[in-house]
N, C-alpha and C. Protein backbone atom coordinates (compact mmCIF):
# COMPACT_ATOMS: atom_id res chain seq x y z
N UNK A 1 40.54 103.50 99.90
CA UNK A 1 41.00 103.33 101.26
C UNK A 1 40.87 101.86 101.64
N UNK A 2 42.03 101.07 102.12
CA UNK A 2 41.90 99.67 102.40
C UNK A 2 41.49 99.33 103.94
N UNK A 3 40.23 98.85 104.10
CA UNK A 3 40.27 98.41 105.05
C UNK A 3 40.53 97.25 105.89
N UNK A 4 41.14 97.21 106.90
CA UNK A 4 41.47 96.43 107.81
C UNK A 4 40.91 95.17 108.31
N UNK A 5 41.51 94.33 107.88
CA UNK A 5 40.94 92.77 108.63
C UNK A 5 40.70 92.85 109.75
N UNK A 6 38.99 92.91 110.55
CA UNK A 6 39.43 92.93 112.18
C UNK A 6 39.92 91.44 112.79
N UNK A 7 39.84 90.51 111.87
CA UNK A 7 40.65 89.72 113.18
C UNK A 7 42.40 89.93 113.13
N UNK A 8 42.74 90.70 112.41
CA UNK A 8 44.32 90.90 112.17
C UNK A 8 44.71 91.86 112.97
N UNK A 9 43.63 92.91 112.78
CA UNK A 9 43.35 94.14 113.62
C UNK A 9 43.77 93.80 115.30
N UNK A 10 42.83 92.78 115.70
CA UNK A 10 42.76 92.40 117.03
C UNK A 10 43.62 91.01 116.95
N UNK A 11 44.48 90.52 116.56
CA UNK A 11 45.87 89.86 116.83
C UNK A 11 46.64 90.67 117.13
N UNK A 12 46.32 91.89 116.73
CA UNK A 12 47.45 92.98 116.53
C UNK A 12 47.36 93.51 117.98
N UNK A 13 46.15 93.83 117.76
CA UNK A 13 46.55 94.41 119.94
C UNK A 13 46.66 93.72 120.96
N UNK A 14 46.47 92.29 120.50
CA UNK A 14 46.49 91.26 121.52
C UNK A 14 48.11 90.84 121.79
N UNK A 15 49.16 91.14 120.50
CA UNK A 15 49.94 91.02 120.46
C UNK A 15 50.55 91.86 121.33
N UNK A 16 50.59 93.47 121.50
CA UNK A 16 50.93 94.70 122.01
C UNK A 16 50.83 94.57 122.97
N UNK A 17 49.11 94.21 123.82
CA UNK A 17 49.08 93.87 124.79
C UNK A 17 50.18 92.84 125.59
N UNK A 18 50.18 91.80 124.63
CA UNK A 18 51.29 91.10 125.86
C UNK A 18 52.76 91.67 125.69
N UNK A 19 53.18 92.10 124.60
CA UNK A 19 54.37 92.84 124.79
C UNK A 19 54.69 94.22 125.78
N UNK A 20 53.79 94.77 125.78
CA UNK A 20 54.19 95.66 126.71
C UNK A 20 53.57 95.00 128.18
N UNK A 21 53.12 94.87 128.36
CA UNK A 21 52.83 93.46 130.04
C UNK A 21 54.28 93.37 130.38
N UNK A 22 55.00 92.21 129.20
CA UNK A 22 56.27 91.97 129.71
C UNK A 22 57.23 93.38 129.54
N UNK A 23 57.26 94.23 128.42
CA UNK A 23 58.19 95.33 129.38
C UNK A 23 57.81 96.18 130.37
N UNK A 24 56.39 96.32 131.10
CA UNK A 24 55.70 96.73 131.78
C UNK A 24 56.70 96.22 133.23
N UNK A 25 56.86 94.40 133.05
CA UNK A 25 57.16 93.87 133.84
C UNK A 25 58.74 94.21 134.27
N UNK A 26 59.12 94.56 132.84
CA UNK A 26 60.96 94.96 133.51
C UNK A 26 60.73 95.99 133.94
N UNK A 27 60.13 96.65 134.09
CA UNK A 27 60.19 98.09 134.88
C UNK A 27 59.73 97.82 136.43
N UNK A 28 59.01 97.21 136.53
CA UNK A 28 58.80 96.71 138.08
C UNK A 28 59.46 97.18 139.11
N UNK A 29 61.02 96.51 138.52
CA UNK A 29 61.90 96.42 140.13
C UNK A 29 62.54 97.54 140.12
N UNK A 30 62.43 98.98 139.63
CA UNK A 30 63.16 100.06 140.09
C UNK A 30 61.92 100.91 140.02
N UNK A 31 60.44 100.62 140.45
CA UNK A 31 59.91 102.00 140.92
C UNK A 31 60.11 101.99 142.64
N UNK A 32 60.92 101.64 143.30
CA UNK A 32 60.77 102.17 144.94
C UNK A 32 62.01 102.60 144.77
N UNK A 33 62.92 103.19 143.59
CA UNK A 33 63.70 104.40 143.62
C UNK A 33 63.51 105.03 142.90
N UNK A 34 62.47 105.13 141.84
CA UNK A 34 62.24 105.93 140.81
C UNK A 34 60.97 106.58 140.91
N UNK A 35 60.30 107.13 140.16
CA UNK A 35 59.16 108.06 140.21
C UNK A 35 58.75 107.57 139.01
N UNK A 36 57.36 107.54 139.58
CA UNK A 36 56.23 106.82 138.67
C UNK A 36 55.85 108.13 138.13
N UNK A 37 56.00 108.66 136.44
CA UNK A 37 55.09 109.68 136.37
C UNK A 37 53.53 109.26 135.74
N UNK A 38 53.85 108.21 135.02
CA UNK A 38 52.24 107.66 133.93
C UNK A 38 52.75 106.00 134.05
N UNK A 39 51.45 105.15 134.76
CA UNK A 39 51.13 104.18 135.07
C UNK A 39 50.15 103.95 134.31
N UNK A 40 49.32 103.69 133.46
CA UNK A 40 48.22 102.86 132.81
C UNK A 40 48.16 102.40 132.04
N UNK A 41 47.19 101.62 131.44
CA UNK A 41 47.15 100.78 130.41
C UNK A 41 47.64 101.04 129.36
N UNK A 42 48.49 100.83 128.39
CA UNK A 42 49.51 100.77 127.17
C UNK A 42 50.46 102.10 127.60
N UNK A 43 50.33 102.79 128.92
CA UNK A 43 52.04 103.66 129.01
C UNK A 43 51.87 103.57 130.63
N UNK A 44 54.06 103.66 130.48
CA UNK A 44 54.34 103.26 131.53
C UNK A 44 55.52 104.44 131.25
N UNK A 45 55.83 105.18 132.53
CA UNK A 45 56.96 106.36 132.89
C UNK A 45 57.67 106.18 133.57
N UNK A 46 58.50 105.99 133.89
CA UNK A 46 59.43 106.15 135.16
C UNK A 46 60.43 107.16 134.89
N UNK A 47 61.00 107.98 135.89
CA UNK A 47 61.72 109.02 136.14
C UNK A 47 62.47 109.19 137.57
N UNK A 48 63.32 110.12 137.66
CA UNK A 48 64.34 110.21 138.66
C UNK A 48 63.29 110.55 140.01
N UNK A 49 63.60 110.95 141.09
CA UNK A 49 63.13 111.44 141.48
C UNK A 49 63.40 112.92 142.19
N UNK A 50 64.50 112.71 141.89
CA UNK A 50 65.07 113.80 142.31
C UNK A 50 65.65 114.87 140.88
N UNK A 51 65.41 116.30 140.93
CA UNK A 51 65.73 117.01 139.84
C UNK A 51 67.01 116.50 139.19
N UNK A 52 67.22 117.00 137.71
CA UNK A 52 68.65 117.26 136.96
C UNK A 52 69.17 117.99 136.70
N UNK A 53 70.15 118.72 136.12
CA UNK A 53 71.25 120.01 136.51
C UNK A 53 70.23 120.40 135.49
N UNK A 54 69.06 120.34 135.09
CA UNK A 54 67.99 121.53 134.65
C UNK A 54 66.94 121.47 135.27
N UNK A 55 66.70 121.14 136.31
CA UNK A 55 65.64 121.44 136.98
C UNK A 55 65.02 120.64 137.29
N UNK A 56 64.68 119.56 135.99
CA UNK A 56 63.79 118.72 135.33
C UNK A 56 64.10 117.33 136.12
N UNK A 57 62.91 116.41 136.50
CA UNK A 57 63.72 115.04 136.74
C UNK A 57 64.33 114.23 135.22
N UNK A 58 65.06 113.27 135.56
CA UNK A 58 65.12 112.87 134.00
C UNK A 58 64.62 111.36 134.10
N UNK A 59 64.32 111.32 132.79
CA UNK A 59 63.54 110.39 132.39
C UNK A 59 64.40 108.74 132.39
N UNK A 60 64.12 107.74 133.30
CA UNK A 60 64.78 106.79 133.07
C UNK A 60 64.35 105.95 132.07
N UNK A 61 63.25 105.43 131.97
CA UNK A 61 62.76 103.99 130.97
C UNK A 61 61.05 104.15 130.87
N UNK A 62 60.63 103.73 129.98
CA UNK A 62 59.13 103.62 129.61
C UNK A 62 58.67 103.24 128.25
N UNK A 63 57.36 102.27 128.30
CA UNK A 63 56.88 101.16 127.49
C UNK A 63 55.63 101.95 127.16
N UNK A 64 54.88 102.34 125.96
CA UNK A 64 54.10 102.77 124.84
C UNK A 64 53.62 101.80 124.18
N UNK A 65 52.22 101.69 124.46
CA UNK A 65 51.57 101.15 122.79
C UNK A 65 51.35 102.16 122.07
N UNK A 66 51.62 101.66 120.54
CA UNK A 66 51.49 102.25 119.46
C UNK A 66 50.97 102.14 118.33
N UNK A 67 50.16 102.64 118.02
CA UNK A 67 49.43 101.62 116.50
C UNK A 67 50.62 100.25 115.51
N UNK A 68 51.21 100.71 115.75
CA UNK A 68 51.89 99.45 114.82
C UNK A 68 53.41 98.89 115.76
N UNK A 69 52.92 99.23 116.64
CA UNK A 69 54.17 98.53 117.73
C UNK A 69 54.13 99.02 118.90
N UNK A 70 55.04 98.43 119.81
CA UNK A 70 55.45 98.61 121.23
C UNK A 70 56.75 99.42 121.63
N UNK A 71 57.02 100.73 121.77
CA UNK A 71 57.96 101.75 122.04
C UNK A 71 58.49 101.00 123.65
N UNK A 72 59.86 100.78 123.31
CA UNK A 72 60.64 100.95 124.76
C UNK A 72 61.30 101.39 124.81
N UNK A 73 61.08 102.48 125.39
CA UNK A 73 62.63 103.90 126.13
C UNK A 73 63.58 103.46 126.73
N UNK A 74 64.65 103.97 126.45
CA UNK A 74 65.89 103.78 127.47
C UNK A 74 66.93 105.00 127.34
N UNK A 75 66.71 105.90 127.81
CA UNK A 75 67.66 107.23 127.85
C UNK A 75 69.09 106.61 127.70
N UNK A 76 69.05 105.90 129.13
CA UNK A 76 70.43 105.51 129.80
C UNK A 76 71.56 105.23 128.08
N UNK A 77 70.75 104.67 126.93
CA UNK A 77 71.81 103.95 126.18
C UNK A 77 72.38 105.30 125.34
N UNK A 78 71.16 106.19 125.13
CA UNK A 78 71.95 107.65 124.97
C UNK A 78 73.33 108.21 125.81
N UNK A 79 73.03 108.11 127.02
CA UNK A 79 73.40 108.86 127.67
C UNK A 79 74.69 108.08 128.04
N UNK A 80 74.82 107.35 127.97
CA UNK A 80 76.38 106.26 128.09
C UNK A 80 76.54 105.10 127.19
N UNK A 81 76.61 105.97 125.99
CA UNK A 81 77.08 105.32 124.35
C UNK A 81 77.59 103.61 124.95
N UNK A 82 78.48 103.62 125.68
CA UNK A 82 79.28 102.04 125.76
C UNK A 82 78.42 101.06 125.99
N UNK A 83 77.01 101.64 126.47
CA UNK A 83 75.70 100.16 126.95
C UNK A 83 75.32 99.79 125.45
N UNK A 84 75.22 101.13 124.67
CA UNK A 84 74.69 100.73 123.37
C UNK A 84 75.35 99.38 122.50
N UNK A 85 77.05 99.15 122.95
CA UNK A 85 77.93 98.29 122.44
C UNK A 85 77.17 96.91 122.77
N UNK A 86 76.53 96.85 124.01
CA UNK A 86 76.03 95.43 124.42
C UNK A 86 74.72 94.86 123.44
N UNK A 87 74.39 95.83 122.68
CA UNK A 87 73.08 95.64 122.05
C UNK A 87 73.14 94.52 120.77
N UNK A 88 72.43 93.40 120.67
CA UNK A 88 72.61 92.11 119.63
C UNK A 88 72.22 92.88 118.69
N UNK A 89 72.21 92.52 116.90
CA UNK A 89 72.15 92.47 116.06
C UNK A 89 70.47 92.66 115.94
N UNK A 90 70.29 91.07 116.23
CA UNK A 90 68.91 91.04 116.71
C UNK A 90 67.80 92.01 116.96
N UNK A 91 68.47 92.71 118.16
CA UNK A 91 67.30 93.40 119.09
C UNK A 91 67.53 95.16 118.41
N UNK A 92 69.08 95.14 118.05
CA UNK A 92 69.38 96.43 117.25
C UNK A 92 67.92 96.74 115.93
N UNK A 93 68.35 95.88 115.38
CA UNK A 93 67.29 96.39 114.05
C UNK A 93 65.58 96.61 114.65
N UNK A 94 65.26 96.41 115.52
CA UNK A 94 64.29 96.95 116.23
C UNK A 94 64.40 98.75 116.91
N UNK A 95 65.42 98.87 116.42
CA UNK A 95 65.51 100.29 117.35
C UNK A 95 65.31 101.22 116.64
N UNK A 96 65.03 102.89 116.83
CA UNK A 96 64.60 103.66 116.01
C UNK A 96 65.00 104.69 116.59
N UNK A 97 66.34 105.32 116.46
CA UNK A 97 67.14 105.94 116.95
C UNK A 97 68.44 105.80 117.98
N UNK A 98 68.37 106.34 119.03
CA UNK A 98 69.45 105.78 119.94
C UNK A 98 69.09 105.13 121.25
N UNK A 99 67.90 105.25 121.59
CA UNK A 99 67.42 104.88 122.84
C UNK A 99 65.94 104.18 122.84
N UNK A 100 65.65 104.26 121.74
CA UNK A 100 64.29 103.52 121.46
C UNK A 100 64.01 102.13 120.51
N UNK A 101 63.57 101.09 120.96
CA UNK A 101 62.95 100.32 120.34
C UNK A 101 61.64 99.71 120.17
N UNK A 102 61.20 99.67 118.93
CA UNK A 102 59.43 99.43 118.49
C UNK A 102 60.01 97.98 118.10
N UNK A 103 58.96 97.43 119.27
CA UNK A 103 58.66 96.10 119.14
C UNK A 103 57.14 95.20 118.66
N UNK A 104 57.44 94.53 117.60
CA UNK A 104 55.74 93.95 116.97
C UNK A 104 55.39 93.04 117.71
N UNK A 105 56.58 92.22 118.32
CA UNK A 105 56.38 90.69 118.62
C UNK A 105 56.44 90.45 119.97
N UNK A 106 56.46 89.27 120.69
CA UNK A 106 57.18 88.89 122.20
C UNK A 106 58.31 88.05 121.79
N UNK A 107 59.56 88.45 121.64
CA UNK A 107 60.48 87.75 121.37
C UNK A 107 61.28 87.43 122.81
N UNK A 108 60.99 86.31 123.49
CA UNK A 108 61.60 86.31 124.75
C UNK A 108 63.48 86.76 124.81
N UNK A 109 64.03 86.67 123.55
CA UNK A 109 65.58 86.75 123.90
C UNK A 109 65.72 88.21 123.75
N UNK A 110 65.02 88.92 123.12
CA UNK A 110 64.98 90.31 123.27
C UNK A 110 64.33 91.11 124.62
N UNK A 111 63.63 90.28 125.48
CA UNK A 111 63.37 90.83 126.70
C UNK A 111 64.32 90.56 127.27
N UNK A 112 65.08 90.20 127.49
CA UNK A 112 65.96 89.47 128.15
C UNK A 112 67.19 90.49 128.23
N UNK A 113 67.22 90.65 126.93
CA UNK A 113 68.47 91.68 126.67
C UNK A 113 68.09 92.90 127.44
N UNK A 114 66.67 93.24 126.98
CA UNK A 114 66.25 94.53 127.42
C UNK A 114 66.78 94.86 128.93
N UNK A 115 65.87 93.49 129.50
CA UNK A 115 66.21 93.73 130.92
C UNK A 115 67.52 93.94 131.31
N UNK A 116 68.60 92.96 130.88
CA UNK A 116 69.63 93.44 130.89
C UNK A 116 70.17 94.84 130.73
N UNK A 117 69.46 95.35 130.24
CA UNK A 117 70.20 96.87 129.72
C UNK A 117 69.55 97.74 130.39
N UNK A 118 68.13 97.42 130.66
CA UNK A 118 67.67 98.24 131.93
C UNK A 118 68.93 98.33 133.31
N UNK A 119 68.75 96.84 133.73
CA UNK A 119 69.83 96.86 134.77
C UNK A 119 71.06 98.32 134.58
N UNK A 120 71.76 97.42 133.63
CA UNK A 120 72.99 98.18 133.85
C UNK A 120 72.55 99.68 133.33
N UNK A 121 71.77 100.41 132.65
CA UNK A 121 71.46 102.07 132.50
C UNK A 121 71.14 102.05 134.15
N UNK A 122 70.26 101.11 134.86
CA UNK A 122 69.72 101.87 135.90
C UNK A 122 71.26 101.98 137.34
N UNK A 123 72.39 100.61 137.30
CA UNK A 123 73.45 100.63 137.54
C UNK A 123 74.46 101.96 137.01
N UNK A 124 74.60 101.81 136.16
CA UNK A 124 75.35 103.06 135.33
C UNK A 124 74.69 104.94 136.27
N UNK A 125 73.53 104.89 135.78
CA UNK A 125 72.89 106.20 136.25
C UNK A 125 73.15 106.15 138.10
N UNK A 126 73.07 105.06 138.48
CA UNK A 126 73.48 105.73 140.31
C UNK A 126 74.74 105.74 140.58
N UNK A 127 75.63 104.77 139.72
CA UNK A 127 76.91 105.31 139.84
C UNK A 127 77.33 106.36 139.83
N UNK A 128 77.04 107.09 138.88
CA UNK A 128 76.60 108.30 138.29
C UNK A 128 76.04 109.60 139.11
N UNK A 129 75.38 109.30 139.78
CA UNK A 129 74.74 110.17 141.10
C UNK A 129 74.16 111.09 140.40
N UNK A 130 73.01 110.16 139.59
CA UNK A 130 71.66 110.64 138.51
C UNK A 130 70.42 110.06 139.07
N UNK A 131 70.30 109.47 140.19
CA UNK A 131 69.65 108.95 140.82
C UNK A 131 69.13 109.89 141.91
């Protein structure tokens, strides 16, 4: 069994830590229309607030630490394939499925995007009257 360098160990969460801070931070400006379900340290929820044609609110965006990376949700790029088109090369190969990306690093041009794509899922969804 190999064990772990702790100072690599603890670059490693120091790293996480500031990565999810900053997507912590894109989530900011849409909780006074959204619903906070999990606020704390390494997870962050946000959701509709109002039900979905199942009952359920739905889930807009949320940031995870993870042992070997930083999870950022984004339903919205599921849910309206054409946002997914805006996604760089770059920030793509970070993703791990259709709506999720595990991030190791703070790559500022990939927050950037993110935020961007927050915007327009969270634009897209009230157009939408998912809000």
């Amino acid at each position: 069994m190999a064990i772990e360098n702790t100072g690599a160990a603890s670059a490693r969460v120091e790293d996480h830590n500031a990565v999810f801070t900053v997507l912590r931070q894109l989530l900011k400006p849409y909780e006074g229309e959204l619903a906070i379900r999990t606020d704390k340290p390494g997870n962050c929820y946000l959701e509709t607030k109002s039900s979905g044609f199942n009952g359920r609110r739905m889930f807009f965006a949320g940031a995870k630490i993870k042992k070997n990376y930083v999870s950022y949700y984004l339903p919205a790029l599921y849910m309206f394939p054409d946002l997914a088109n805006r996604i760089s090369a770059s920030l793509k190969k970070t993703m791990q499925g259709q709506a999720c990306f595990n991030l190791t690093i703070a790559n500022p041009d990939w927050f950037e995007e993110l935020r961007r794509l927050t915007q327009a899922g969270y634009q897209k969804m009230k157009s939408e009257m998912l809000l």
